[in-house]
PDB file of N, CA and C in Angstrom:
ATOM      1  N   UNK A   1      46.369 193.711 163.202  1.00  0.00           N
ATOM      2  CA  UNK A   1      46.224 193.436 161.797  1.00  0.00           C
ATOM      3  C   UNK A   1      47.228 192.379 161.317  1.00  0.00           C
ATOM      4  N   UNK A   2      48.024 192.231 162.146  1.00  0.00           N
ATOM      5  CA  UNK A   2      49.352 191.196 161.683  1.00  0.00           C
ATOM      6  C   UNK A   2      48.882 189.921 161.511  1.00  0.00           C
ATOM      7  N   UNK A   3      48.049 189.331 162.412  1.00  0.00           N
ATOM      8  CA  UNK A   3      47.483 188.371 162.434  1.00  0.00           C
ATOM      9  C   UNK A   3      46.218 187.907 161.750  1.00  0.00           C
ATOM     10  N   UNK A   4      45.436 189.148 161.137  1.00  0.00           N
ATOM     11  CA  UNK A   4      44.823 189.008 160.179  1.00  0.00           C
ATOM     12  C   UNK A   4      45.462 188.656 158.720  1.00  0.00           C
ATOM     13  N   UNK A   5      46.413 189.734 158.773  1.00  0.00           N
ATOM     14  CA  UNK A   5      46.939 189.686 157.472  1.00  0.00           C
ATOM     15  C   UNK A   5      47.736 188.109 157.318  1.00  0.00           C
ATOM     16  N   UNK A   6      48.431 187.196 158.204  1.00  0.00           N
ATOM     17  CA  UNK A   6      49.249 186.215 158.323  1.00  0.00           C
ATOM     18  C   UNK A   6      48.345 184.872 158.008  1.00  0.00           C
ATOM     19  N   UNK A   7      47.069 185.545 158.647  1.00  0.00           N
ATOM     20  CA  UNK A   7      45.822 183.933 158.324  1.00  0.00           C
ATOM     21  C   UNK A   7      44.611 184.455 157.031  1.00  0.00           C
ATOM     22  N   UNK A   8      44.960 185.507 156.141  1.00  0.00           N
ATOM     23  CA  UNK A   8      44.071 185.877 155.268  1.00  0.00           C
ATOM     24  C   UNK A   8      43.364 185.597 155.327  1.00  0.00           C
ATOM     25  N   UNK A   9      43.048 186.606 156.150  1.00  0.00           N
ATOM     26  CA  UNK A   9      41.579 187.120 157.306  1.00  0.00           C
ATOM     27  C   UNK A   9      40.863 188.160 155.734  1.00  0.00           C
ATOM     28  N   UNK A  10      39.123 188.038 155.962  1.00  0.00           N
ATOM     29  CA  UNK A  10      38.816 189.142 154.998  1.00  0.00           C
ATOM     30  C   UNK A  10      37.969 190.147 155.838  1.00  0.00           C
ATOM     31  N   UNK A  11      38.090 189.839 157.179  1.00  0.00           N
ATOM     32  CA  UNK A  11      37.159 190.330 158.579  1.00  0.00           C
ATOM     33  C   UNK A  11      37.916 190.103 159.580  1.00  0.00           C
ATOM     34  N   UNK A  12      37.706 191.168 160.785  1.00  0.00           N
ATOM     35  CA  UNK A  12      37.869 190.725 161.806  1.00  0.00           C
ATOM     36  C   UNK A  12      36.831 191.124 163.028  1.00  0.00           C
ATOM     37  N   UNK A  13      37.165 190.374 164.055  1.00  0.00           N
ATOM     38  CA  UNK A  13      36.758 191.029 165.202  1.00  0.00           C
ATOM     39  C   UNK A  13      37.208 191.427 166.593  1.00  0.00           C
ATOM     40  N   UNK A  14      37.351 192.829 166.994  1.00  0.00           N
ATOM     41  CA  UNK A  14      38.538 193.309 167.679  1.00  0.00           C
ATOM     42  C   UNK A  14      37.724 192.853 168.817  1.00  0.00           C
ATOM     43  N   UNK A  15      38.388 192.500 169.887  1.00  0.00           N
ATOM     44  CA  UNK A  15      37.819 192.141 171.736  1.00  0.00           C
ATOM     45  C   UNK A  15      39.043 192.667 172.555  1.00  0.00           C
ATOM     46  N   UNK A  16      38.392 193.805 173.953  1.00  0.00           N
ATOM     47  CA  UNK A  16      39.154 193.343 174.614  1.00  0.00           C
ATOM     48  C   UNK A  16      38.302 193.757 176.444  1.00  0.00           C
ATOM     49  N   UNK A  17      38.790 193.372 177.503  1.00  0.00           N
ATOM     50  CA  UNK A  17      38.358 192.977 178.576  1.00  0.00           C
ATOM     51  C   UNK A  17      38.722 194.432 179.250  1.00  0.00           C
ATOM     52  N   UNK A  18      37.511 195.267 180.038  1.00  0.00           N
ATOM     53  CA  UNK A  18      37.118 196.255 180.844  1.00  0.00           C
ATOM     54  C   UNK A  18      37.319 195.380 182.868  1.00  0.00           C
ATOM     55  N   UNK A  19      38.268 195.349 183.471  1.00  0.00           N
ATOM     56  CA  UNK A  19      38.279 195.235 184.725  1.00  0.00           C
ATOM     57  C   UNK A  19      37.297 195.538 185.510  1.00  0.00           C
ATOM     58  N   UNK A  20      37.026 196.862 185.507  1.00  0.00           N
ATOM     59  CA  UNK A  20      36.340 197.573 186.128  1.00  0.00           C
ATOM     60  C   UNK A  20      34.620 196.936 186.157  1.00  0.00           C
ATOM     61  N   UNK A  21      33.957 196.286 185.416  1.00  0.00           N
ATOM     62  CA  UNK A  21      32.599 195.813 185.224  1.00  0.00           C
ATOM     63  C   UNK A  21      32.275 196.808 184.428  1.00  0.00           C
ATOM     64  N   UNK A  22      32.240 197.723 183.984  1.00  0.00           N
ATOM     65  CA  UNK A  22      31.344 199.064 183.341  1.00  0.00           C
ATOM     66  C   UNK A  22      31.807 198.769 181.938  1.00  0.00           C
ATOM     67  N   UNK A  23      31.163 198.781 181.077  1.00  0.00           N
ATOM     68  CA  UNK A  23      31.682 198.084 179.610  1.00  0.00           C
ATOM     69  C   UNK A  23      31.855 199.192 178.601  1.00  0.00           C
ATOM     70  N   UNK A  24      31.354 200.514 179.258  1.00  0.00           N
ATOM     71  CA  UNK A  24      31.240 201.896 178.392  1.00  0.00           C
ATOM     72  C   UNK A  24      32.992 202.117 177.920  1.00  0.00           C
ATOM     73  N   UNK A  25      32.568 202.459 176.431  1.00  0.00           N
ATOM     74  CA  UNK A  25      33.673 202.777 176.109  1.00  0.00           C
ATOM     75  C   UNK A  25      34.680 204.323 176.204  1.00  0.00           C
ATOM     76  N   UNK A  26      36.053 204.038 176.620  1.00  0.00           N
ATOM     77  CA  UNK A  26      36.529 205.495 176.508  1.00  0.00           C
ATOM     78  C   UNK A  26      36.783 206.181 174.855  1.00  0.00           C
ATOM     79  N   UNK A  27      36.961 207.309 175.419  1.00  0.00           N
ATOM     80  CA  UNK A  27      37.330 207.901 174.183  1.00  0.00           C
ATOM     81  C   UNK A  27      38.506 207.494 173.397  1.00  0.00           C
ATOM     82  N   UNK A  28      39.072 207.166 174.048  1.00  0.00           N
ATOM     83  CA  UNK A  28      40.349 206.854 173.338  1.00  0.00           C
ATOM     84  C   UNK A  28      40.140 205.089 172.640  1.00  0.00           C
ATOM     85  N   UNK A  29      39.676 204.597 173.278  1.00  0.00           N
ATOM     86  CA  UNK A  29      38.993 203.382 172.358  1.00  0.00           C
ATOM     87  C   UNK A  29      37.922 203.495 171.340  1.00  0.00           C
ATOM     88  N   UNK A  30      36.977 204.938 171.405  1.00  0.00           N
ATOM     89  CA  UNK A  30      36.441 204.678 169.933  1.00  0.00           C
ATOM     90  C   UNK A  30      37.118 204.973 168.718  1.00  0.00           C
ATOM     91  N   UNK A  31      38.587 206.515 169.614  1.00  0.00           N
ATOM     92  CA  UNK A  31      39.262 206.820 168.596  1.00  0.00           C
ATOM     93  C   UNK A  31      40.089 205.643 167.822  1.00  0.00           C
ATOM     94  N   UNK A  32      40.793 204.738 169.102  1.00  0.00           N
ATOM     95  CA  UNK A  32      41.571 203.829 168.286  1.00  0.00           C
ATOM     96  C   UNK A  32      40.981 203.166 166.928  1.00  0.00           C
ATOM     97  N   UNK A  33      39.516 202.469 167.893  1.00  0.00           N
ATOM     98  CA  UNK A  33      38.681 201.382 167.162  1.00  0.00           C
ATOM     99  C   UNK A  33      38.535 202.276 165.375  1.00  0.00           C
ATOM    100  N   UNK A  34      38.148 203.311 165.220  1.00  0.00           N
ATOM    101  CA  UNK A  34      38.020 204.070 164.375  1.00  0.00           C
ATOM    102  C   UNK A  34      39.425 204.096 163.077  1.00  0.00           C
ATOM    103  N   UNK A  35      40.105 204.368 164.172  1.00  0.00           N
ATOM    104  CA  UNK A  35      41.906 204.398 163.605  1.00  0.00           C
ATOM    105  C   UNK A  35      42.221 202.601 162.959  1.00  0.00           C
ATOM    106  N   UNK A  36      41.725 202.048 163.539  1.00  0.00           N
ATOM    107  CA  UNK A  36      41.852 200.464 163.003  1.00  0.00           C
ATOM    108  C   UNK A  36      40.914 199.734 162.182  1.00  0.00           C
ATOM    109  N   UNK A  37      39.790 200.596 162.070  1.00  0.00           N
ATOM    110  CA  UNK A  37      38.790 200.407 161.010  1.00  0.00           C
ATOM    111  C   UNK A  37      39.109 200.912 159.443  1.00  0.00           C
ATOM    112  N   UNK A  38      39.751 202.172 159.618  1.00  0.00           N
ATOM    113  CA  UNK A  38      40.429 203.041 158.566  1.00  0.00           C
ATOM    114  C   UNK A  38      41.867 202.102 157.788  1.00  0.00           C
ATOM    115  N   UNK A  39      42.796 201.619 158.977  1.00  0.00           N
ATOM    116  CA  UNK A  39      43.606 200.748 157.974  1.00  0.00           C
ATOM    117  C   UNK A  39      43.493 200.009 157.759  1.00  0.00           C
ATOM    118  N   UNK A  40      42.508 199.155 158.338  1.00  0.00           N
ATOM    119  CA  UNK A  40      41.388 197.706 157.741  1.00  0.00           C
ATOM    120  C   UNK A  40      41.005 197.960 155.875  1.00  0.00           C
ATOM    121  N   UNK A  41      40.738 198.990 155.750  1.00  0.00           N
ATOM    122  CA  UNK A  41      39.910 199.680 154.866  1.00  0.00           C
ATOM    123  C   UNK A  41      41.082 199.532 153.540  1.00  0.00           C
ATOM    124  N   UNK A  42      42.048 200.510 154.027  1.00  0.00           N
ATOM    125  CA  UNK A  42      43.556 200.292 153.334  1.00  0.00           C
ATOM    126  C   UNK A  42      43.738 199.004 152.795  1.00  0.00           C
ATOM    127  N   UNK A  43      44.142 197.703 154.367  1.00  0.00           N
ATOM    128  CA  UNK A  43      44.200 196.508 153.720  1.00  0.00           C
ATOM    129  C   UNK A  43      43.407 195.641 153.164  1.00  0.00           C
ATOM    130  N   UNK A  44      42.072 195.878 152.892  1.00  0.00           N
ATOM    131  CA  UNK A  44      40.884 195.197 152.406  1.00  0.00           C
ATOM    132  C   UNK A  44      40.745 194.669 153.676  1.00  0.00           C
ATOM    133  N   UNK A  45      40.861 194.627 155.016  1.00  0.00           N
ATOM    134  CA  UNK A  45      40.659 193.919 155.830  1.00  0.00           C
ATOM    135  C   UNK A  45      39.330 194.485 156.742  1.00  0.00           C
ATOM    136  N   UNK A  46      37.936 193.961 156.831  1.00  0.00           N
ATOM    137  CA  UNK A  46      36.851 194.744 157.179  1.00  0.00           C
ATOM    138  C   UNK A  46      36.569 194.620 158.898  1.00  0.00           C
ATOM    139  N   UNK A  47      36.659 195.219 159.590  1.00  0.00           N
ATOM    140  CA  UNK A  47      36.714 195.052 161.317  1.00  0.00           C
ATOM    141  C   UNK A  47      35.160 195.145 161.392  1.00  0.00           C
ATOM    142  N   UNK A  48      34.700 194.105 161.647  1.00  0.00           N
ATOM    143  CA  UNK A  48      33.154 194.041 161.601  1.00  0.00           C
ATOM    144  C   UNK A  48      32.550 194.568 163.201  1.00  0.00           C
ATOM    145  N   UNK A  49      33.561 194.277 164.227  1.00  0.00           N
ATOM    146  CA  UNK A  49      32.786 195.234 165.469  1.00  0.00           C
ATOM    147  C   UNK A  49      33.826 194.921 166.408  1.00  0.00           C
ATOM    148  N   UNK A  50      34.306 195.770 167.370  1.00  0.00           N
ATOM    149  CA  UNK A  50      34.656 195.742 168.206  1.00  0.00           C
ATOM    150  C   UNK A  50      34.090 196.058 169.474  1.00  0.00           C
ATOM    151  N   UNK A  51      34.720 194.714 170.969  1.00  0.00           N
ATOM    152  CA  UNK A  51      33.520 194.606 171.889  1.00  0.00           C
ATOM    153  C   UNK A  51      34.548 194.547 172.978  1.00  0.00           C
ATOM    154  N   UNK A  52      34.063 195.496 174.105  1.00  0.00           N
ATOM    155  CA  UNK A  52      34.197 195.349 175.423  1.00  0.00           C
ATOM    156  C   UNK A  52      33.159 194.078 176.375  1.00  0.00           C
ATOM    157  N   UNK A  53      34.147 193.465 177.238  1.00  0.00           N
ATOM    158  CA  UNK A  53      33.250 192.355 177.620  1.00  0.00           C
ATOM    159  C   UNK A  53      34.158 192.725 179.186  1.00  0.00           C
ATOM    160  N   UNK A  54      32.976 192.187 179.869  1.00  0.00           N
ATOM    161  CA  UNK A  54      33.704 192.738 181.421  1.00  0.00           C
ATOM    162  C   UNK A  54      33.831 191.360 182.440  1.00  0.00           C
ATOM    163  N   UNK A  55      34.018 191.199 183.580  1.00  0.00           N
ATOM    164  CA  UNK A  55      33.901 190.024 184.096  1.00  0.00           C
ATOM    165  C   UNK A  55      32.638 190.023 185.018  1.00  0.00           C
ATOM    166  N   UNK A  56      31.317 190.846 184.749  1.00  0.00           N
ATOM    167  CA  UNK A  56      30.501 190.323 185.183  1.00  0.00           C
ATOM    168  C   UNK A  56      29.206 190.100 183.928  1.00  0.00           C
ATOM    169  N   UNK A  57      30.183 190.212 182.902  1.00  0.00           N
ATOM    170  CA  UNK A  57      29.079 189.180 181.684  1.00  0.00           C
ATOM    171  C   UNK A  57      28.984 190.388 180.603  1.00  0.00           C
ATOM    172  N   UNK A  58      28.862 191.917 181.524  1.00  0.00           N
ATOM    173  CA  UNK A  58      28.537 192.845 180.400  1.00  0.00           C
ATOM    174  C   UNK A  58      29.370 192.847 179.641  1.00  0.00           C
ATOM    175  N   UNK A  59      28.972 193.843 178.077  1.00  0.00           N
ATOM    176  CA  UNK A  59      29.280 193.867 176.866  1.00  0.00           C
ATOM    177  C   UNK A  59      29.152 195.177 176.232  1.00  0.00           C
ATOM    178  N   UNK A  60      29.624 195.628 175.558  1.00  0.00           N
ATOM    179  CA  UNK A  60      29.446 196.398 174.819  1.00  0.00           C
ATOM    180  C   UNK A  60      29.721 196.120 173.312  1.00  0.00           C
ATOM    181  N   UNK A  61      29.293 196.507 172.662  1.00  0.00           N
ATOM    182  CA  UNK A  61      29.437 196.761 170.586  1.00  0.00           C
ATOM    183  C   UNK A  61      29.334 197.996 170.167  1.00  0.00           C
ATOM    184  N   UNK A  62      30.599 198.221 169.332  1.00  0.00           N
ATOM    185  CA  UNK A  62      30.763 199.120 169.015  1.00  0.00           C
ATOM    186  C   UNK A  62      29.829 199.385 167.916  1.00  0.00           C
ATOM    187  N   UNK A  63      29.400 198.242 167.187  1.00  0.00           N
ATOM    188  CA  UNK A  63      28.594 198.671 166.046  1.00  0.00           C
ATOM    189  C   UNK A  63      27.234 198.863 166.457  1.00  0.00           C
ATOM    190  N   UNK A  64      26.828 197.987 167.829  1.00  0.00           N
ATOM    191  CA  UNK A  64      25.778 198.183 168.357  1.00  0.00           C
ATOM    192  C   UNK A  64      25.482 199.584 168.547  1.00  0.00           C
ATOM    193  N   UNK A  65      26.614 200.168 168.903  1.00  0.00           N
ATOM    194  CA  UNK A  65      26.413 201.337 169.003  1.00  0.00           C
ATOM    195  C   UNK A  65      26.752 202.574 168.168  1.00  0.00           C
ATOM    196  N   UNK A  66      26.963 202.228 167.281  1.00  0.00           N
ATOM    197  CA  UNK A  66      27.314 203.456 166.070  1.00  0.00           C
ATOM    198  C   UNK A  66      28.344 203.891 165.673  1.00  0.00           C
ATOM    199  N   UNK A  67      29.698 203.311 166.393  1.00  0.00           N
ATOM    200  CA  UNK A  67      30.700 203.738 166.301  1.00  0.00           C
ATOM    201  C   UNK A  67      31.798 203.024 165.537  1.00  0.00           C
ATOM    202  N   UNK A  68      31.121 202.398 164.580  1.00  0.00           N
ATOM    203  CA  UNK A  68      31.184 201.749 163.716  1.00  0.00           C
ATOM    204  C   UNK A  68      30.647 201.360 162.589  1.00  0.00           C
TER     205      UNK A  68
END
């Protein structure tokens, strides 16, 4: 959020890279993603989706998928 807040950001979009190829998210990443949507909310700052991307192309969306 620091970096949102520093370039008055009114959105963002969270990314980050799965090693493994499997793009499914853990639990503890929907909890975070969830946890960072909530103080988005606080700062007017709106997290429009957060995405697992792997190094053989797959993807995941969180909003794609509901968890968002």
């Amino acid at each position: 959020m620091k970096c949102a807040i520093l370039n008055n950001a009114d959105s963002i979009i969270v990314s980050h890279q799965y090693p493994s190829g499997d793009p499914t998210p853990s639990s503890e990443d929907i909890d975070i993603t969830k946890r960072l949507a909530e103080a988005g909310k606080i700062l007017g700052i709106e997290v429009i989706d957060q995405v697992i991307v792997t190094h053989t192309g797959k993807h995941a969306s969180f909003r794609e998928k509901g968890y968002l």
